[in-house]
C-alpha atoms as a PDB file:
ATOM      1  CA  UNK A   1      -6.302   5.504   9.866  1.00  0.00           C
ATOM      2  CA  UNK A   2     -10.223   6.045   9.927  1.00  0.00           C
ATOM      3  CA  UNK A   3     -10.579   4.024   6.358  1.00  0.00           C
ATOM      4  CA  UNK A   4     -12.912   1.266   6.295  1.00  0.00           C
ATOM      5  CA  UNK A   5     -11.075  -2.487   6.253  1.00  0.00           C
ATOM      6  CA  UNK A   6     -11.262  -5.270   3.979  1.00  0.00           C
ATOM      7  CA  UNK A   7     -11.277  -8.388   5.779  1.00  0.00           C
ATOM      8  CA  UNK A   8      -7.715 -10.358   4.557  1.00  0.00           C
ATOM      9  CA  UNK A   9      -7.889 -13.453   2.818  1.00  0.00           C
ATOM     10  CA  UNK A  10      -6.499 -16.675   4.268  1.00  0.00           C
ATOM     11  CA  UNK A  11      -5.349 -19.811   2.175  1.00  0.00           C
ATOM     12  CA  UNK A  12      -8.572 -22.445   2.666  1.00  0.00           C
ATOM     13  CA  UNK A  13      -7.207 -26.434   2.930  1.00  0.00           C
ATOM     14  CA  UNK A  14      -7.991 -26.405  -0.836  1.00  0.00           C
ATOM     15  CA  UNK A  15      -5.551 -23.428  -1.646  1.00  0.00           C
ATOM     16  CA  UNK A  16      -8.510 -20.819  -2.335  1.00  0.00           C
ATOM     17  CA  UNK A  17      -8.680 -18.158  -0.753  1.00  0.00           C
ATOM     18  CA  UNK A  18     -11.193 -17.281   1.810  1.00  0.00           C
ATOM     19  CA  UNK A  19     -12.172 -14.271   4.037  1.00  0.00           C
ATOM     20  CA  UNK A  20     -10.671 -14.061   7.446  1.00  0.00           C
ATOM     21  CA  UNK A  21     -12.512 -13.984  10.571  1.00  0.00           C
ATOM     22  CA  UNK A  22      -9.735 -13.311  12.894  1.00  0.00           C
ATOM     23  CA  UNK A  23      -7.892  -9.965  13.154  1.00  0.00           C
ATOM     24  CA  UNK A  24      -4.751 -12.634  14.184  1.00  0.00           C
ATOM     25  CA  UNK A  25      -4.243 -13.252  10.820  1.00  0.00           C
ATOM     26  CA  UNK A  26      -0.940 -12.363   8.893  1.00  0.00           C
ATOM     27  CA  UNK A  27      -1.457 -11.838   4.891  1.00  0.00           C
ATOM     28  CA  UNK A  28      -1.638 -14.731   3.033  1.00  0.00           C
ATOM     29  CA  UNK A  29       0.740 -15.126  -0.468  1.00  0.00           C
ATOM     30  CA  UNK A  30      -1.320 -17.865  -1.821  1.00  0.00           C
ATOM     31  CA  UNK A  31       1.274 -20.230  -4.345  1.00  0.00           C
ATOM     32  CA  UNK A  32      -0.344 -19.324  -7.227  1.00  0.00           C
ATOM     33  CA  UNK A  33      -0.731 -15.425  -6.223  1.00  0.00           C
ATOM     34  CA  UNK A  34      -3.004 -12.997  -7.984  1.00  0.00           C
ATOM     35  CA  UNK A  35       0.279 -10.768  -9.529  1.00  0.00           C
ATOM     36  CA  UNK A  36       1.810 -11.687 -12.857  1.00  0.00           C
ATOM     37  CA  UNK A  37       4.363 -14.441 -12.325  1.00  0.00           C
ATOM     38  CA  UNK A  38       7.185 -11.708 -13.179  1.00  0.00           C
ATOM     39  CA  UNK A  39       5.910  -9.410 -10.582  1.00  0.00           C
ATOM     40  CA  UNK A  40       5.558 -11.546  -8.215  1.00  0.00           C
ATOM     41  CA  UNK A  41       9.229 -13.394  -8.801  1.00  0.00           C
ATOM     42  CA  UNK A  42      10.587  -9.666  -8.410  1.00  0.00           C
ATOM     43  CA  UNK A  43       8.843  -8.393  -5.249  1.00  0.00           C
ATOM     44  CA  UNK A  44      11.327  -8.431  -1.897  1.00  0.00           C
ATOM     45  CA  UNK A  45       9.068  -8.968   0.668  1.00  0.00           C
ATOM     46  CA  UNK A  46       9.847  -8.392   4.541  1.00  0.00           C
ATOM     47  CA  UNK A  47       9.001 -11.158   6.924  1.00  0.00           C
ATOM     48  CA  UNK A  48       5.459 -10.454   7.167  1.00  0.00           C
ATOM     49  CA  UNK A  49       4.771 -10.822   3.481  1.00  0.00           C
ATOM     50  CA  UNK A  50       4.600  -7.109   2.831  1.00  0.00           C
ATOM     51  CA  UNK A  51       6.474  -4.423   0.539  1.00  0.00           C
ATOM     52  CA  UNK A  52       6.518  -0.504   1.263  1.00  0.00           C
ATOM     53  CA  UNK A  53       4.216   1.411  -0.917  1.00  0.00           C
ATOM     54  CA  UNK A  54       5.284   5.178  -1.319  1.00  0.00           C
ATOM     55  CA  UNK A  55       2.464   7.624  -2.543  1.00  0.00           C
ATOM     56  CA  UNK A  56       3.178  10.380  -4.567  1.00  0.00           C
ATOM     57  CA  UNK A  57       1.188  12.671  -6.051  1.00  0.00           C
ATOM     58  CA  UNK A  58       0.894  12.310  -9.856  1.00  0.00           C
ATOM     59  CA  UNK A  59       1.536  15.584 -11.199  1.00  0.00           C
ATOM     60  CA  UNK A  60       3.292  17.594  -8.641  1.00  0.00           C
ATOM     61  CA  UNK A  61       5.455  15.078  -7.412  1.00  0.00           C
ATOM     62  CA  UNK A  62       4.309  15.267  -3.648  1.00  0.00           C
ATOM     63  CA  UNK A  63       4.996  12.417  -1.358  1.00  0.00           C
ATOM     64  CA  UNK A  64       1.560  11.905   0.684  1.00  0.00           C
ATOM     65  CA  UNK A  65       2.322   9.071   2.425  1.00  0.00           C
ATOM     66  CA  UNK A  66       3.643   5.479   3.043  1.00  0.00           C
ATOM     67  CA  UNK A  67       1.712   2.094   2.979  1.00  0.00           C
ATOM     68  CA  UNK A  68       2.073  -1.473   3.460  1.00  0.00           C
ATOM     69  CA  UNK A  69       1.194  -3.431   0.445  1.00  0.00           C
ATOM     70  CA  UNK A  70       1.132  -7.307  -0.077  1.00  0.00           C
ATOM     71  CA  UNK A  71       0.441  -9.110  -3.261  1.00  0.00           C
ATOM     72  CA  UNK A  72      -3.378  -9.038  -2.596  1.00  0.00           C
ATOM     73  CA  UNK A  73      -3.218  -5.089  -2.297  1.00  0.00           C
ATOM     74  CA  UNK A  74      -0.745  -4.653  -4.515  1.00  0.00           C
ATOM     75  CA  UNK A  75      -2.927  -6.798  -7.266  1.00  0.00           C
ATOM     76  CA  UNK A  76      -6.429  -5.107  -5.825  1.00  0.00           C
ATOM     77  CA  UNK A  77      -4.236  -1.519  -6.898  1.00  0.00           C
ATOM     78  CA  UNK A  78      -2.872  -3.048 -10.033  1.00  0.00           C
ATOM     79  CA  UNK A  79      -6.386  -3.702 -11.108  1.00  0.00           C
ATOM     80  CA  UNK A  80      -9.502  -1.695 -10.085  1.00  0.00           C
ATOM     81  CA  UNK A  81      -7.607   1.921 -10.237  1.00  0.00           C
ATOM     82  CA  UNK A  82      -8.120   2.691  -6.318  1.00  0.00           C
ATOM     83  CA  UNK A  83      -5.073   2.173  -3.936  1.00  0.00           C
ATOM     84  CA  UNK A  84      -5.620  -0.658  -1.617  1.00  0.00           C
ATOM     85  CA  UNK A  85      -3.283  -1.081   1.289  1.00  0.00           C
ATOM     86  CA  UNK A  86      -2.510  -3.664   3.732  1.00  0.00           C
ATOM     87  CA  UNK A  87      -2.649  -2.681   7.741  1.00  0.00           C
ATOM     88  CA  UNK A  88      -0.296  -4.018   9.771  1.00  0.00           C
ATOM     89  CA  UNK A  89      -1.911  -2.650  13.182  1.00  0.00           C
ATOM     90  CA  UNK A  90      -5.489  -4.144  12.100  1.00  0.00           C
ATOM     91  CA  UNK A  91      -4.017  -7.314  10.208  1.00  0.00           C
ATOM     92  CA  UNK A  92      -6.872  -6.414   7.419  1.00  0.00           C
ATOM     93  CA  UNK A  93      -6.765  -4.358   3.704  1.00  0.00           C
ATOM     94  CA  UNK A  94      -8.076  -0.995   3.524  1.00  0.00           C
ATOM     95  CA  UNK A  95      -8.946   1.364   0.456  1.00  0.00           C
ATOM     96  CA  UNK A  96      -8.260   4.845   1.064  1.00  0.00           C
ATOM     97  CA  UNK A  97     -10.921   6.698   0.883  1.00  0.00           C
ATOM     98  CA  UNK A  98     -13.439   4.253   1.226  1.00  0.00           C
ATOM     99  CA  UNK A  99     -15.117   5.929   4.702  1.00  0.00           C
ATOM    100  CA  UNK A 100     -13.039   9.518   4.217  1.00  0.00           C
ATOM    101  CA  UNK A 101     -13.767  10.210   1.169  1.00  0.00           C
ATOM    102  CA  UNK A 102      -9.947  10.894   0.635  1.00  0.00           C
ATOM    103  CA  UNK A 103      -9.356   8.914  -2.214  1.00  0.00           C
ATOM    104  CA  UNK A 104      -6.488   8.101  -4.238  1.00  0.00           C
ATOM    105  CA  UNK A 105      -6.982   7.702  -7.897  1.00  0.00           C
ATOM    106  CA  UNK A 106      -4.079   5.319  -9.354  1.00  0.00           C
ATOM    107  CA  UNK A 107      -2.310   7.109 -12.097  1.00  0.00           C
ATOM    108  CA  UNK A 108       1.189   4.472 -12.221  1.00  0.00           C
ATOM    109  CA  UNK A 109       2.780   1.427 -10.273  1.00  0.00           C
ATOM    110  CA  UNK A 110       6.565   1.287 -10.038  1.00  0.00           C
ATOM    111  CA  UNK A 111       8.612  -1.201  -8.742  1.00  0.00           C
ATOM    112  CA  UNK A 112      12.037   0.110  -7.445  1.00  0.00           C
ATOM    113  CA  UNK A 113      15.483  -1.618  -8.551  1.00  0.00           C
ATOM    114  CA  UNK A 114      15.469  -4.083  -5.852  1.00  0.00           C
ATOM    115  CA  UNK A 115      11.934  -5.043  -5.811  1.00  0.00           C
ATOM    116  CA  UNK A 116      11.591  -3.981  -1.774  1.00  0.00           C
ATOM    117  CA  UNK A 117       9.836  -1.263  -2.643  1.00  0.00           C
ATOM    118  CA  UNK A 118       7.182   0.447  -4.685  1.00  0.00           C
ATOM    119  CA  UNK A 119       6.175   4.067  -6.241  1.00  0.00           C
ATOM    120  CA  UNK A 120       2.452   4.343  -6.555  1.00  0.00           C
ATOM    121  CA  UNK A 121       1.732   7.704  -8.067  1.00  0.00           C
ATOM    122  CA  UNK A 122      -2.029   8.823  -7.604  1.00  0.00           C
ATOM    123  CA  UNK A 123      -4.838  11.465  -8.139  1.00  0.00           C
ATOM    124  CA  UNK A 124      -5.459  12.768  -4.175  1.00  0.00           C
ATOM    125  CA  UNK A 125      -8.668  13.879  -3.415  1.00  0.00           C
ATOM    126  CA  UNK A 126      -8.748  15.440  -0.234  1.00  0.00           C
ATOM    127  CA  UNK A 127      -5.788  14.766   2.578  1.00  0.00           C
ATOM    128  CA  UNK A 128      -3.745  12.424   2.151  1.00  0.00           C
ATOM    129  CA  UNK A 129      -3.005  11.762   6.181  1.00  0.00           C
ATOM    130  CA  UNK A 130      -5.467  10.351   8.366  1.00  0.00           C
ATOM    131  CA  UNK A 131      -4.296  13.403  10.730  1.00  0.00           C
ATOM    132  CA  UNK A 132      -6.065  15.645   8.307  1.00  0.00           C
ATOM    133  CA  UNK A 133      -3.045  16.836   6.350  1.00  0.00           C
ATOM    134  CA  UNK A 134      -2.397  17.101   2.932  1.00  0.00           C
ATOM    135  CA  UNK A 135       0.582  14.250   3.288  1.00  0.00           C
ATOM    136  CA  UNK A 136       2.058  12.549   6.570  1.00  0.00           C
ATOM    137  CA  UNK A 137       4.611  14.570   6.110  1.00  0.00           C
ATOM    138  CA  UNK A 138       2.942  17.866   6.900  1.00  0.00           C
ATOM    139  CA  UNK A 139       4.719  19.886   9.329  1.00  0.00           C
ATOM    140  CA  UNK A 140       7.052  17.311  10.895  1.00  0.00           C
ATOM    141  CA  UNK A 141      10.465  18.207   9.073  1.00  0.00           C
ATOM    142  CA  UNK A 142      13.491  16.948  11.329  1.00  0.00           C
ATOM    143  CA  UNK A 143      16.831  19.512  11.659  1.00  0.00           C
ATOM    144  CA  UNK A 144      19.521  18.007  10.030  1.00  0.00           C
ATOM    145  CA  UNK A 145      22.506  19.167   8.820  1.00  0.00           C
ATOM    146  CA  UNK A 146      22.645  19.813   5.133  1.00  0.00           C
ATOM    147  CA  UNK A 147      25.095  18.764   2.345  1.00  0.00           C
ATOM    148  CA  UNK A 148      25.864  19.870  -1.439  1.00  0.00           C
ATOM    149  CA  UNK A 149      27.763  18.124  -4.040  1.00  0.00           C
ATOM    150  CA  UNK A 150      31.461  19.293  -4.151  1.00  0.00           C
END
């Protein structure tokens, strides 16, 4: 991932949030968060604090990729129309496209039916992969034995 990182908030002793100075730091899901209460009460979140993001493209229906988002990202998505992920690998937020150029355009948030997951459909500009390709998914199809529906 070549996209340039936000710096992710910690909780200060006051409960405001402040920037983080050490890459250490695991996401922080202050008590009185940044999502909607509803949103927030409905989001499944692994042991780090984080949901899966998928990213689709908006009007062809191409999965690009898959992010980490926690409720800071998720919120920073939900409200400035850029996609902002969390990495876990750097411990920071990123915005696509922010040194790339790649950027993805929100179009929709979804949350899926169990709240561990969510559909972020987007306007790509440019790859989607930070290998170049369109989506991660370029070119790395598995063999599998197929089904159909009887």
């Amino acid at each position: 991932m070549s996209e340039q990182p936000t710096p992710a908030p910690t909780a200060g002793s006051d409960g405001s949030q402040v920037p983080s100075s050490s890459a250490e730091s695991a996401p922080a899901t202050p008590a009185a968060g940044p999502l909607p209460a509803e949103v927030a009460a409905a989001l499944k979140r692994d042991a780090a604090g984080l949901v899966a993001a998928v990213v689709q493209q908006f009007d062809t229906n191409e999965v690009l990729m898959l992010g980490w988002m926690d409720d800071e990202a998720l919120h920073r998505t939900m409200t400035t129309g850029r996609v902002t992920f969390y990495s876990r690998s750097r411990q920071e937020y990123w915005r696509k496209g922010d040194t790339s150029g790649h950027v993805q355009w929100v179009k929709s948030v979804a949350m899926d039916c169990d709240g561990d997951a969510l559909l972020v459909r987007v306007d790509q500009v440019g790859a989607a992969c930070h290998t170049g390709t369109r989506t991660c998914f370029d070119g790395r199809g598995l063999t599998v034995v197929t089904g159909q529906a009887s």
